[in-house]
C-alpha atoms as a PDB file:
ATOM      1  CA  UNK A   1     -11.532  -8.577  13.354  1.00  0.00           C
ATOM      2  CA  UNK A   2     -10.179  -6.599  16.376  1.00  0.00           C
ATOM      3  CA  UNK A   3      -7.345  -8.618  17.062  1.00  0.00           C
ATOM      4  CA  UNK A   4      -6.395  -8.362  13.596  1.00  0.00           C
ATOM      5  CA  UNK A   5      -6.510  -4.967  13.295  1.00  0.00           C
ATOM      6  CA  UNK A   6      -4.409  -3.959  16.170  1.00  0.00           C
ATOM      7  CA  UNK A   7      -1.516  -7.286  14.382  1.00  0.00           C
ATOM      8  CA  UNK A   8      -1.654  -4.714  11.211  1.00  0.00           C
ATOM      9  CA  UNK A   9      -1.168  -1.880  13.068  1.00  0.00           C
ATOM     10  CA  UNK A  10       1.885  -3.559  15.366  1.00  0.00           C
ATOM     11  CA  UNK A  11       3.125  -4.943  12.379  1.00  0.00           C
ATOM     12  CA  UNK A  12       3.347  -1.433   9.854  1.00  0.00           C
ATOM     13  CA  UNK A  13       5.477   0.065  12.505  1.00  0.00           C
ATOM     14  CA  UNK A  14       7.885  -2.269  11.216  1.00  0.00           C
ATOM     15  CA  UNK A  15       7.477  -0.367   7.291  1.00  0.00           C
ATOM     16  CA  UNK A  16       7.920   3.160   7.555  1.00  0.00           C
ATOM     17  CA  UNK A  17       8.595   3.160   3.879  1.00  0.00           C
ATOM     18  CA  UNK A  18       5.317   2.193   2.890  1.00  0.00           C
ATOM     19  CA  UNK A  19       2.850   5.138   1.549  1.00  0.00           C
ATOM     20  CA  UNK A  20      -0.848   5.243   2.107  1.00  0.00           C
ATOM     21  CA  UNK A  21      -1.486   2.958  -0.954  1.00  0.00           C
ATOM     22  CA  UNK A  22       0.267   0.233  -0.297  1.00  0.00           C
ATOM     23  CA  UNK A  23      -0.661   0.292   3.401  1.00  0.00           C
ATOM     24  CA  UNK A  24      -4.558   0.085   1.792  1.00  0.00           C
ATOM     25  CA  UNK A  25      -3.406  -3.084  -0.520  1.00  0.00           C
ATOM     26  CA  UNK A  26      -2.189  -4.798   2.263  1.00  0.00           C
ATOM     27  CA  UNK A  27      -5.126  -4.368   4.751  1.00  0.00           C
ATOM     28  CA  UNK A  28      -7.187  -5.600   1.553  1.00  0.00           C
ATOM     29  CA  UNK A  29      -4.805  -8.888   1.974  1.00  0.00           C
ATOM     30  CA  UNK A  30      -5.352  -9.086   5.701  1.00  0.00           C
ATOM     31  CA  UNK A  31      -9.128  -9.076   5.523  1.00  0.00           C
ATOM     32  CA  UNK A  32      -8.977 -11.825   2.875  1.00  0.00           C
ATOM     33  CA  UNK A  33      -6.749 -13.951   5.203  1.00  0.00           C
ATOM     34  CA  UNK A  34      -3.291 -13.335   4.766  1.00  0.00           C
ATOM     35  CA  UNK A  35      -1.377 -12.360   8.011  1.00  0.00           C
ATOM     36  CA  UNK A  36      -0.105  -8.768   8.153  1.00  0.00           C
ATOM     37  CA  UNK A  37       2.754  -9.541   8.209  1.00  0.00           C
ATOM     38  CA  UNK A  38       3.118 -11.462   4.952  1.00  0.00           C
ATOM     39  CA  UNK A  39       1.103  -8.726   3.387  1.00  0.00           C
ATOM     40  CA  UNK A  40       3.164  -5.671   4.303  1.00  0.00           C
ATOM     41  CA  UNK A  41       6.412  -7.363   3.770  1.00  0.00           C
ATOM     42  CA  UNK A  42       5.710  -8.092   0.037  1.00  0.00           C
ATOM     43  CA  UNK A  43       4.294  -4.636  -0.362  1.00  0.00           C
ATOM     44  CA  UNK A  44       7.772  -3.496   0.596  1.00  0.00           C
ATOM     45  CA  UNK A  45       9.654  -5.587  -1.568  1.00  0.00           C
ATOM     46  CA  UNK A  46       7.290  -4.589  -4.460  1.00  0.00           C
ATOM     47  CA  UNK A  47       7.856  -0.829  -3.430  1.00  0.00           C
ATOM     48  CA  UNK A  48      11.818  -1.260  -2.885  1.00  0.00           C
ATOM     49  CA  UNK A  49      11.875  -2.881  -6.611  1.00  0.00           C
ATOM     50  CA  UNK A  50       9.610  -0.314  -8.322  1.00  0.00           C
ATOM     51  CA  UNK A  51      12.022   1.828  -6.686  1.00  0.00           C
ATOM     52  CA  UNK A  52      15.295   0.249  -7.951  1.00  0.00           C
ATOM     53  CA  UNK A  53      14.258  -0.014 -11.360  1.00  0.00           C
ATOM     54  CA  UNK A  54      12.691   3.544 -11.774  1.00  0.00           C
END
């Protein structure tokens, strides 16, 4: 689980725009097996289109 932690934590540097929340939704995904990645990529294009039609 280390190794995975410090991929999430490499890999949000990369999504500044992300708020606490979705950060929490996408660790959620990591544990159940999705790479961070994936995980913090579609929480950003979830936030950007919440965003655009707000």
């Amino acid at each position: 689980m280390r190794y995975e932690e410090e991929n999430f934590e490499q890999a949000d540097k990369r999504f500044p725009e992300l708020d606490e929340a979705a950060r929490r939704r996408a660790r959620a995904r990591v544990a159940d097996g999705v790479e961070a990645q994936a995980a913090l990529a579609e929480e950003s294009v979830t936030t950007q289109l919440v965003k655009a039609y707000n």
